[in-house]
PDB file of N, CA and C in Angstrom:
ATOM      1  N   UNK A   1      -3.040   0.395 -15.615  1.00  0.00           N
ATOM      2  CA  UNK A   1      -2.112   0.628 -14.514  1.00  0.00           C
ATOM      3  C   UNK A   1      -1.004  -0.419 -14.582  1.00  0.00           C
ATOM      4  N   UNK A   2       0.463  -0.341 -14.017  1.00  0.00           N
ATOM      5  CA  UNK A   2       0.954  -1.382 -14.045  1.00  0.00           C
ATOM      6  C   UNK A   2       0.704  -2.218 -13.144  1.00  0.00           C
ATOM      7  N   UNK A   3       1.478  -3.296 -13.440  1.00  0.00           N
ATOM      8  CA  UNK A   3       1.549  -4.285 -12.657  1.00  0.00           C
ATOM      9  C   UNK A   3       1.995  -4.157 -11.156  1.00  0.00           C
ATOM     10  N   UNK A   4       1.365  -4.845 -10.362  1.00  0.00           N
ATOM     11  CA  UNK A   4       1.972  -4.265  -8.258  1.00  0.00           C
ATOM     12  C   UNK A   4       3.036  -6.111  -8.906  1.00  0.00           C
ATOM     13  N   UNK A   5       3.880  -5.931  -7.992  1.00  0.00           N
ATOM     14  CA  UNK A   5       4.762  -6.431  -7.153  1.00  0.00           C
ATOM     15  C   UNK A   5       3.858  -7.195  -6.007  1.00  0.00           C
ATOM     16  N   UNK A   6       3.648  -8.480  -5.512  1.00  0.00           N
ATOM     17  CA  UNK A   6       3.371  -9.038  -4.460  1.00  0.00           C
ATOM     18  C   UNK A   6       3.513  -9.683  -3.241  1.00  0.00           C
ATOM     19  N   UNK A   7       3.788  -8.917  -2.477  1.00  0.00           N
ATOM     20  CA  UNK A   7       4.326  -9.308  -0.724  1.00  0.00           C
ATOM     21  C   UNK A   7       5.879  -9.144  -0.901  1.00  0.00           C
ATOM     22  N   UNK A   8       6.437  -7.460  -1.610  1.00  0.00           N
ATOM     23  CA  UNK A   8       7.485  -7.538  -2.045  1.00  0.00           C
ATOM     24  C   UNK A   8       8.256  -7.081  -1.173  1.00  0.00           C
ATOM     25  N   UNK A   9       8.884  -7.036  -0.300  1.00  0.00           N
ATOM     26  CA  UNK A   9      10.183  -6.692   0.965  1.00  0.00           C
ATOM     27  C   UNK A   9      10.187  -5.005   0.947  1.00  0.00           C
ATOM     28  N   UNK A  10      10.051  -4.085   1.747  1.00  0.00           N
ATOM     29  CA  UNK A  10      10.244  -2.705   1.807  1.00  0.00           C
ATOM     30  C   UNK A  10      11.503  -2.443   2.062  1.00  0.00           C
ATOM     31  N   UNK A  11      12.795  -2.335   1.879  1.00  0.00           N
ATOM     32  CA  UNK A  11      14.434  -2.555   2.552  1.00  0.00           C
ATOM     33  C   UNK A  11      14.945  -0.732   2.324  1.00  0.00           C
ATOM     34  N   UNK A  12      15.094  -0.436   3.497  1.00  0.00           N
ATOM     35  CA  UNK A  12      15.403   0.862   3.298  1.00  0.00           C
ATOM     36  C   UNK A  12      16.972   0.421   2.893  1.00  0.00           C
ATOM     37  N   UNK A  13      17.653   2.031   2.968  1.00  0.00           N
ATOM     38  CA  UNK A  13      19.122   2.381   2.348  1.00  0.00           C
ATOM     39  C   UNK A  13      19.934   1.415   3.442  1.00  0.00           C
ATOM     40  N   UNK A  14      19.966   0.914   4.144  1.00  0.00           N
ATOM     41  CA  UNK A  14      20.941   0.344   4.470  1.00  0.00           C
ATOM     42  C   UNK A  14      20.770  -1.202   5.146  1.00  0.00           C
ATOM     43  N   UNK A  15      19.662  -1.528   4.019  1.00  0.00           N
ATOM     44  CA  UNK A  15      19.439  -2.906   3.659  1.00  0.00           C
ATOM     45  C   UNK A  15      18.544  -3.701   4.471  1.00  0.00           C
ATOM     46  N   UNK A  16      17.836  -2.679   5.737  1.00  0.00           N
ATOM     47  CA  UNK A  16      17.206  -3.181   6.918  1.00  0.00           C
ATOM     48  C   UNK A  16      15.035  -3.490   6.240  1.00  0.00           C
ATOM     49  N   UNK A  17      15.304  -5.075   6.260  1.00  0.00           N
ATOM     50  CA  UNK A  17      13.761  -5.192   5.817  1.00  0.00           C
ATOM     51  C   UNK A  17      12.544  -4.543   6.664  1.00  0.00           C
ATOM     52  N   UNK A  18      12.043  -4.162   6.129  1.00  0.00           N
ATOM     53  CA  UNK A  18      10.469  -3.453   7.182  1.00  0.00           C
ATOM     54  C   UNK A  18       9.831  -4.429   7.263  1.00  0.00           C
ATOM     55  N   UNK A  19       9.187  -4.078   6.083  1.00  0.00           N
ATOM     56  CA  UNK A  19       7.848  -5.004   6.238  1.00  0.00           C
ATOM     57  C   UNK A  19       7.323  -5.334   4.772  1.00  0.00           C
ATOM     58  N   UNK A  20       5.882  -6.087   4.186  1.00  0.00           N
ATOM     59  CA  UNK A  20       5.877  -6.534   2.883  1.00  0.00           C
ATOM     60  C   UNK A  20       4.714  -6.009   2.670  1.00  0.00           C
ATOM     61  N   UNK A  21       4.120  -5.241   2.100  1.00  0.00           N
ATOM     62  CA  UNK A  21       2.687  -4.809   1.442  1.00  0.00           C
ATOM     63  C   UNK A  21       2.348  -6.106   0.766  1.00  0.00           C
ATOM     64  N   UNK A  22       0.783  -6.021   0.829  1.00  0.00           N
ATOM     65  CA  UNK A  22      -0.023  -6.880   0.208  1.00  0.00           C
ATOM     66  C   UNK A  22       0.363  -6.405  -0.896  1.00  0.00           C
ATOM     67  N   UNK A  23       0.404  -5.305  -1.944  1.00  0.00           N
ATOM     68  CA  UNK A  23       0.750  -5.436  -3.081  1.00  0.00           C
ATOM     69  C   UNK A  23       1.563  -4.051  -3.187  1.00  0.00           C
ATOM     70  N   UNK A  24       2.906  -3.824  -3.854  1.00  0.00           N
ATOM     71  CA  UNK A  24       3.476  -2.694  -4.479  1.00  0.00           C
ATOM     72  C   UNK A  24       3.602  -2.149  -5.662  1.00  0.00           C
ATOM     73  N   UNK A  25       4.029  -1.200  -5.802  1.00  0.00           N
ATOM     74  CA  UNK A  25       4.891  -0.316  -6.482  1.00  0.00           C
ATOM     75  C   UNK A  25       6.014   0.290  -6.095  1.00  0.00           C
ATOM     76  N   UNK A  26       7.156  -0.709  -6.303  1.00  0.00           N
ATOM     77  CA  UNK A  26       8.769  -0.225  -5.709  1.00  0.00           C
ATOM     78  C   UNK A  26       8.926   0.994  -6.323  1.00  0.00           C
ATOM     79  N   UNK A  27       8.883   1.540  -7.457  1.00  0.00           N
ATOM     80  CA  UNK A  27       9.476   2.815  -8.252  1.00  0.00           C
ATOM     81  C   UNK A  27       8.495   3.916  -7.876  1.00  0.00           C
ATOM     82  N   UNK A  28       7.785   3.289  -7.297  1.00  0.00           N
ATOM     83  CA  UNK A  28       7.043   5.223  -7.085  1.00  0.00           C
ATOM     84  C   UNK A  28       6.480   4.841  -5.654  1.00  0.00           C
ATOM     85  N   UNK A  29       7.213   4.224  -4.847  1.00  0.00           N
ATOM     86  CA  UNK A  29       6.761   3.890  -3.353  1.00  0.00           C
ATOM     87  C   UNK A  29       5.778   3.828  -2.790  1.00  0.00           C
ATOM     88  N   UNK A  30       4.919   3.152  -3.522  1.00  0.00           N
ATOM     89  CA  UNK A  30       3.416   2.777  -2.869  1.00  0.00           C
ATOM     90  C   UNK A  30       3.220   1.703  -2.815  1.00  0.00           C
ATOM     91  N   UNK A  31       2.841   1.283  -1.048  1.00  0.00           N
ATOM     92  CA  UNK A  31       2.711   0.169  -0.797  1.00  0.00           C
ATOM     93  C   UNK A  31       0.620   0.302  -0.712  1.00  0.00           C
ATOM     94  N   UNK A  32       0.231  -1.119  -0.811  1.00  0.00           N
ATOM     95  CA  UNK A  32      -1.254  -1.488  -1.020  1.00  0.00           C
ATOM     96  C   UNK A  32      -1.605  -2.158   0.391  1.00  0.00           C
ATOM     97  N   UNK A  33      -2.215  -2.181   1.378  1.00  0.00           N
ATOM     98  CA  UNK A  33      -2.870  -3.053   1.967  1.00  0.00           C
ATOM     99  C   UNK A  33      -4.069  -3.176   2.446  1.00  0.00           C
ATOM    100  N   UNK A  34      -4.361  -4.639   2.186  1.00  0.00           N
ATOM    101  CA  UNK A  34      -5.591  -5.301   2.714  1.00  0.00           C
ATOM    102  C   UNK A  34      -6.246  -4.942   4.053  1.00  0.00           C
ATOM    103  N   UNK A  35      -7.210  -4.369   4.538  1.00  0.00           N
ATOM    104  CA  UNK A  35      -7.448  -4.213   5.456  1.00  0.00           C
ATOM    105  C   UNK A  35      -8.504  -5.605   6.096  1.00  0.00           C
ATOM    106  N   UNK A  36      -8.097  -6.468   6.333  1.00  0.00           N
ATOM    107  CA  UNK A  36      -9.729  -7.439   6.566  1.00  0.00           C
ATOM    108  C   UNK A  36     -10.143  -7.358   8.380  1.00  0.00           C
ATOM    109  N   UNK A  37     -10.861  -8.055   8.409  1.00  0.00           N
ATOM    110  CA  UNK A  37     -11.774  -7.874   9.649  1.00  0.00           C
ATOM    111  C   UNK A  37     -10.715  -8.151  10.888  1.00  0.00           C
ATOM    112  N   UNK A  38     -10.055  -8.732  10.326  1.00  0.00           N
ATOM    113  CA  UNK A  38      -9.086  -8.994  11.974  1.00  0.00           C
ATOM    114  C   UNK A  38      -8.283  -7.565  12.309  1.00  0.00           C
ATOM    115  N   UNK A  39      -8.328  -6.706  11.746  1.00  0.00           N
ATOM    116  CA  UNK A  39      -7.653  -5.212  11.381  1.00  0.00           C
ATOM    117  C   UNK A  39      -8.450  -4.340  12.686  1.00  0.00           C
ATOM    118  N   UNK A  40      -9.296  -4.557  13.069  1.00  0.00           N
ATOM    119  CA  UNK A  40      -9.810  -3.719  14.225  1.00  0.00           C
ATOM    120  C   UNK A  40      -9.844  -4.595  15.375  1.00  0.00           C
ATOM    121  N   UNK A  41      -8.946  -5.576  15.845  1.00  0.00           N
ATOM    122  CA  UNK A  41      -8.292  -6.315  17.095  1.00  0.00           C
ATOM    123  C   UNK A  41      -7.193  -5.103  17.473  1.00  0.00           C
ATOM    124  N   UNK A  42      -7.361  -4.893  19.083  1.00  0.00           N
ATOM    125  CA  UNK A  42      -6.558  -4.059  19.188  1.00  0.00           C
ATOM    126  C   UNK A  42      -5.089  -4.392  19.016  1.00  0.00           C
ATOM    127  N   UNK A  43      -4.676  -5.280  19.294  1.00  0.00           N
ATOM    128  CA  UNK A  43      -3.756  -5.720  18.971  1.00  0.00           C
ATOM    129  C   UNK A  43      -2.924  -5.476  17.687  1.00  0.00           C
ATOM    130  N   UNK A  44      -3.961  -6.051  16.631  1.00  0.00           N
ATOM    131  CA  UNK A  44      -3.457  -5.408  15.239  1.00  0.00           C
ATOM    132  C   UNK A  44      -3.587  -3.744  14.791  1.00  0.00           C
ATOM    133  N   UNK A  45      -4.784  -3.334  15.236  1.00  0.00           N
ATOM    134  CA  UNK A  45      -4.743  -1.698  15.075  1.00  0.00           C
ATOM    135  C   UNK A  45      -3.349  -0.707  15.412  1.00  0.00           C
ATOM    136  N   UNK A  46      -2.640  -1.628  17.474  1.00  0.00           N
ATOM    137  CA  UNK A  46      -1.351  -1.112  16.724  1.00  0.00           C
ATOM    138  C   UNK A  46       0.008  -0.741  16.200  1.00  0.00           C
ATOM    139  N   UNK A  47      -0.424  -2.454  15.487  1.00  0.00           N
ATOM    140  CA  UNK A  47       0.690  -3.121  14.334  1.00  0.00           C
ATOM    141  C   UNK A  47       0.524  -2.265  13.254  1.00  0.00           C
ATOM    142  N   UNK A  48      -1.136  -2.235  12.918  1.00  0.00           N
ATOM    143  CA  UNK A  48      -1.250  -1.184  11.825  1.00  0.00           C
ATOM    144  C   UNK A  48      -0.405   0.502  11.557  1.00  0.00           C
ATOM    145  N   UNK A  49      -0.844   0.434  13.215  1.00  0.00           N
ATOM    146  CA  UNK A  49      -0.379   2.375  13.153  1.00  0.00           C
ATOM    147  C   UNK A  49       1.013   2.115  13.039  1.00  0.00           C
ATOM    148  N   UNK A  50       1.856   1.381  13.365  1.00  0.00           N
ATOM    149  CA  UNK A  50       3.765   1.332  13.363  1.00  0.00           C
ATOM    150  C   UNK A  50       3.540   1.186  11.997  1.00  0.00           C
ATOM    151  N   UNK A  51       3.013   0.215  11.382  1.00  0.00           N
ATOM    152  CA  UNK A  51       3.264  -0.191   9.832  1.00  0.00           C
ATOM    153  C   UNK A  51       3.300   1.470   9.198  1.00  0.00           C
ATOM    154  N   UNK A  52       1.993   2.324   9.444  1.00  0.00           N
ATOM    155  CA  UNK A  52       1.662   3.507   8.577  1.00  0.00           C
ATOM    156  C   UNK A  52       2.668   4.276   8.668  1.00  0.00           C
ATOM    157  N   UNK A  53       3.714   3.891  10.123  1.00  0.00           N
ATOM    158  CA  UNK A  53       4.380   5.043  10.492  1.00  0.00           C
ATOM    159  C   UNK A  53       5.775   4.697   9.751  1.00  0.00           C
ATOM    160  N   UNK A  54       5.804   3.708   9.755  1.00  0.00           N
ATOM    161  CA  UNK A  54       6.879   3.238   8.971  1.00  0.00           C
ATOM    162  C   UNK A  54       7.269   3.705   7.404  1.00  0.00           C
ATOM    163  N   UNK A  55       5.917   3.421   6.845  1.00  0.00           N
ATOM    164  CA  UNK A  55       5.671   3.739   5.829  1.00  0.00           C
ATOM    165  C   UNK A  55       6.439   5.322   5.367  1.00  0.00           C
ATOM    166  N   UNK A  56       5.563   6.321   6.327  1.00  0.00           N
ATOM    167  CA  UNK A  56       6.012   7.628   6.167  1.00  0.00           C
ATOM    168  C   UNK A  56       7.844   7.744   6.140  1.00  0.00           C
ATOM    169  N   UNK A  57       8.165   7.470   7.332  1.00  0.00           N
ATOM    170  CA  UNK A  57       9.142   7.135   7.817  1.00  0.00           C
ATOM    171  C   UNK A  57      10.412   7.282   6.650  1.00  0.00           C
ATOM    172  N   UNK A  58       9.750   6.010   5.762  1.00  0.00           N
ATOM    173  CA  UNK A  58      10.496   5.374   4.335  1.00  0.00           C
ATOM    174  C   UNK A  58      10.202   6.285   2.854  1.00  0.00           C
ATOM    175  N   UNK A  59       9.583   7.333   3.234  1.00  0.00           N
ATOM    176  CA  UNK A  59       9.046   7.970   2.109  1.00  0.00           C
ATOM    177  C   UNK A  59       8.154   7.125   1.729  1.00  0.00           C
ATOM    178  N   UNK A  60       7.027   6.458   1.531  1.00  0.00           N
ATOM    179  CA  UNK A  60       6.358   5.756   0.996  1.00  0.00           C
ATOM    180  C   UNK A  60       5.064   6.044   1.353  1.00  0.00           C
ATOM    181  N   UNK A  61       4.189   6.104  -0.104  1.00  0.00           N
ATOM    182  CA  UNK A  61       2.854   6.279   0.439  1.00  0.00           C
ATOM    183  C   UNK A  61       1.748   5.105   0.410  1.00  0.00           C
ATOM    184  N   UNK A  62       1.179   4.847   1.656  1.00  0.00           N
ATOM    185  CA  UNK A  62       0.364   3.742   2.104  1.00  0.00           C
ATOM    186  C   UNK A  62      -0.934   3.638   1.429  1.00  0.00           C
ATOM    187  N   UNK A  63      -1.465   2.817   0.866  1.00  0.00           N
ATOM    188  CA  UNK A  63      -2.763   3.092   0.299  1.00  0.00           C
ATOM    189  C   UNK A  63      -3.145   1.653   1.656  1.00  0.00           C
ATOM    190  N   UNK A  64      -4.734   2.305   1.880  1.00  0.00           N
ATOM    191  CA  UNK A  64      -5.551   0.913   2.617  1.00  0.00           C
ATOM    192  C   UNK A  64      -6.987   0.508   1.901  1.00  0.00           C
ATOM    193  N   UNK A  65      -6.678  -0.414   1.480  1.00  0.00           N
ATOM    194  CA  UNK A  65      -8.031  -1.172   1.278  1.00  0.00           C
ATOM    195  C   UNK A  65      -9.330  -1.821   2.023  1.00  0.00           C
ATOM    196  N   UNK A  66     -10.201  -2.069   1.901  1.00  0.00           N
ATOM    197  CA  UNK A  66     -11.065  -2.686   2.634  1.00  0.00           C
ATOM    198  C   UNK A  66     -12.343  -3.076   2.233  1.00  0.00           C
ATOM    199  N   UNK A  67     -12.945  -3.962   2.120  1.00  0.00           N
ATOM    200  CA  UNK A  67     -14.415  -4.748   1.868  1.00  0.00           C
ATOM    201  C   UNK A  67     -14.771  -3.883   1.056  1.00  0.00           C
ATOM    202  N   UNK A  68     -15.670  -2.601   1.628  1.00  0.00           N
ATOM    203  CA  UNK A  68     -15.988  -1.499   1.276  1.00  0.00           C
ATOM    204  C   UNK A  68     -15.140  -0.851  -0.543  1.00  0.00           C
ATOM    205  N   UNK A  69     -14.419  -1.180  -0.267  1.00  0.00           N
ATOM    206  CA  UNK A  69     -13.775  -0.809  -1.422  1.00  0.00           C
ATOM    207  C   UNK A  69     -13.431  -1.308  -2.609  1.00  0.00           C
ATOM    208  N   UNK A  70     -13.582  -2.531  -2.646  1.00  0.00           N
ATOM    209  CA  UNK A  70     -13.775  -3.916  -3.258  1.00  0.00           C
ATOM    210  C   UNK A  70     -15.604  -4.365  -4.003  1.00  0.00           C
ATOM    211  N   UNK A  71     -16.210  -3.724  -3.775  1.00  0.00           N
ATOM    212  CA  UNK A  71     -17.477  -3.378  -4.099  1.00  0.00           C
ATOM    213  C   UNK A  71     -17.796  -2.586  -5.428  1.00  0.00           C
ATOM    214  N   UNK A  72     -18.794  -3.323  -6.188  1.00  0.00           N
ATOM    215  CA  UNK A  72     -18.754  -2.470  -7.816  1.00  0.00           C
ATOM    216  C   UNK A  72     -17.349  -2.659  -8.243  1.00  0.00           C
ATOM    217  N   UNK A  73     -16.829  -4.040  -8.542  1.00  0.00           N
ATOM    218  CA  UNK A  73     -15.502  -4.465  -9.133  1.00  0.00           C
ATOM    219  C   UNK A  73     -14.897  -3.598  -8.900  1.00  0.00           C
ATOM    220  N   UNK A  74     -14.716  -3.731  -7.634  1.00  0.00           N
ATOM    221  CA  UNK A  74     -13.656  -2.817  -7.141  1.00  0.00           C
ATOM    222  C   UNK A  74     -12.876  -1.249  -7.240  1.00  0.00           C
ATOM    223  N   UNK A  75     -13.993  -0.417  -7.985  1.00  0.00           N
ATOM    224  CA  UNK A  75     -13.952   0.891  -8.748  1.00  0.00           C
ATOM    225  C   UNK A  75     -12.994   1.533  -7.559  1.00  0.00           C
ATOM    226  N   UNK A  76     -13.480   1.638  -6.368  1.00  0.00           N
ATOM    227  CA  UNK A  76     -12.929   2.252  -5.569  1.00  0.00           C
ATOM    228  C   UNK A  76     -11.691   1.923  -5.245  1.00  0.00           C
ATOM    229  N   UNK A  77     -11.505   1.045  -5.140  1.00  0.00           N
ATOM    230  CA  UNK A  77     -10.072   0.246  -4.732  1.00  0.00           C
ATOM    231  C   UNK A  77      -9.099   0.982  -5.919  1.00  0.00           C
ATOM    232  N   UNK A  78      -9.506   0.638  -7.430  1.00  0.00           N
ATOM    233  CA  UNK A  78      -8.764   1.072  -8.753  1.00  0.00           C
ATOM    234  C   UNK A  78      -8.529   2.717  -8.251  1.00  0.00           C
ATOM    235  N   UNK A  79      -9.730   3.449  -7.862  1.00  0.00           N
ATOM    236  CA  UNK A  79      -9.648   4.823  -8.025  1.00  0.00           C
ATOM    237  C   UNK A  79      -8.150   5.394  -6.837  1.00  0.00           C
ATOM    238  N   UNK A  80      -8.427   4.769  -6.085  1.00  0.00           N
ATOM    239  CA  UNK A  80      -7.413   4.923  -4.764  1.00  0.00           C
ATOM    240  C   UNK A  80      -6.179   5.254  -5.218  1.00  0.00           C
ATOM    241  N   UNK A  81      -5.627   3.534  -5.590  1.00  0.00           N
ATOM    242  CA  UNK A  81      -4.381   3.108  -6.405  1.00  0.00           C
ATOM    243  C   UNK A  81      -3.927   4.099  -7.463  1.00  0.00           C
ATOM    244  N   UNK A  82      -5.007   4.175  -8.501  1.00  0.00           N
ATOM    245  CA  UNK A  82      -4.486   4.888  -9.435  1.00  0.00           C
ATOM    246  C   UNK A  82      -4.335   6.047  -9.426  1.00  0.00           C
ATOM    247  N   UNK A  83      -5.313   7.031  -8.452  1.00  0.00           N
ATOM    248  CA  UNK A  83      -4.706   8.204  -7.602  1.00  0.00           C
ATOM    249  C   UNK A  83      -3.100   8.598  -7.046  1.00  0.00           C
ATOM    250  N   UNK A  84      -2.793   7.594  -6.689  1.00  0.00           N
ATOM    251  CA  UNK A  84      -1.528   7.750  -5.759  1.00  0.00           C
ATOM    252  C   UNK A  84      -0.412   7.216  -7.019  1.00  0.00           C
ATOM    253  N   UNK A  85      -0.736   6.432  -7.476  1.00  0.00           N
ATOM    254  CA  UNK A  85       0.255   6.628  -9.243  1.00  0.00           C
ATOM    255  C   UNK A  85       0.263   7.580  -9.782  1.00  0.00           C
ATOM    256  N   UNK A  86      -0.393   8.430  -9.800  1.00  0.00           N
ATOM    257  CA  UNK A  86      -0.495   9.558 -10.481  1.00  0.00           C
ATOM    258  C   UNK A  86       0.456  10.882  -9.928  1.00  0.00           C
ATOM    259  N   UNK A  87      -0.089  10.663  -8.993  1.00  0.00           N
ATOM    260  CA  UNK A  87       0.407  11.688  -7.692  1.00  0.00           C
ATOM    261  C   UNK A  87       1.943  11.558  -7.332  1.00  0.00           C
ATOM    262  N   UNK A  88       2.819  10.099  -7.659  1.00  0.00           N
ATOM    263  CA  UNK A  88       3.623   9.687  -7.766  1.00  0.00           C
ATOM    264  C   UNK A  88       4.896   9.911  -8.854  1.00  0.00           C
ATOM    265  N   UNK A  89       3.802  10.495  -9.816  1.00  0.00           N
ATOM    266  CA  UNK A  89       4.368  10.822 -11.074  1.00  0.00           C
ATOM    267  C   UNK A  89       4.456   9.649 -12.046  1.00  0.00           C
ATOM    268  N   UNK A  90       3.560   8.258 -12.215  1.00  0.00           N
ATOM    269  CA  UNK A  90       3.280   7.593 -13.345  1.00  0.00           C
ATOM    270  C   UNK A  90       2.019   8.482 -13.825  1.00  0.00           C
ATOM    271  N   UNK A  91       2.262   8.098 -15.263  1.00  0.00           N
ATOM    272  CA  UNK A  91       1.226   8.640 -16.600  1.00  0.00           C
ATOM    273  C   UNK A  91       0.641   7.255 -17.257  1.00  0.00           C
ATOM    274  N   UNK A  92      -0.459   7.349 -17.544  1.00  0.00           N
ATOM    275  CA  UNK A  92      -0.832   6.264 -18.247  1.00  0.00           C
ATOM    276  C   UNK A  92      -0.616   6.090 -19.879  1.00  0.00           C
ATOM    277  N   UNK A  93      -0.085   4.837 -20.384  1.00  0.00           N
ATOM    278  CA  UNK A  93       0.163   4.929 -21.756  1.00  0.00           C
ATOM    279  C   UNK A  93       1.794   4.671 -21.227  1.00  0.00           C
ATOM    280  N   UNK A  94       2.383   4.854 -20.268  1.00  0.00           N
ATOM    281  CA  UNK A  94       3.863   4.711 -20.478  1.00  0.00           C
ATOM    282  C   UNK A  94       4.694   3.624 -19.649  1.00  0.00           C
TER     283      UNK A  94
END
């Protein structure tokens, strides 16, 4: 897979910053984030939901991570990611 981009600025068309994914892909608009335990404070749950909405918003598709997914070197986490590259229109090998 390639390389993500880290805590890289989301700036729509007329230069206005959003917000920073734990990890990207600027060219095929997928942002990565960490979900950790402070993520179900209501408070943050909803920071979360504006973030997702944002996301859409920007054309961009959100991947979420979490503990759970990070488990068995992280198979699941890879499968996610590399799903939504795909779906994105990266090919592997290129």
């Amino acid at each position: 897979m390639p390389e993500p981009e880290l805590n890289a600025a989301v700036i729509d068309s007329t230069g206005l910053r959003h917000h920073e994914p734990d990890l990207s892909y600027r060219k095929y608009r997928i942002g990565i984030e960490y979900e950790g335990e402070h993520h179900g404070e209501e408070g943050q749950i909803v920071r979360d939901i504006a973030r997702s909405e944002r996301y859409t918003a920007l054309g961009w598709t959100e991947i979420r991570i979490s503990k759970r997914h990070m488990m068995d070197d992280g198979k699941q986490a890879v499968s996610k990611v590399r799903t939504a590259l795909v779906q994105a229109g990266w090919r592997p090998g290129r």
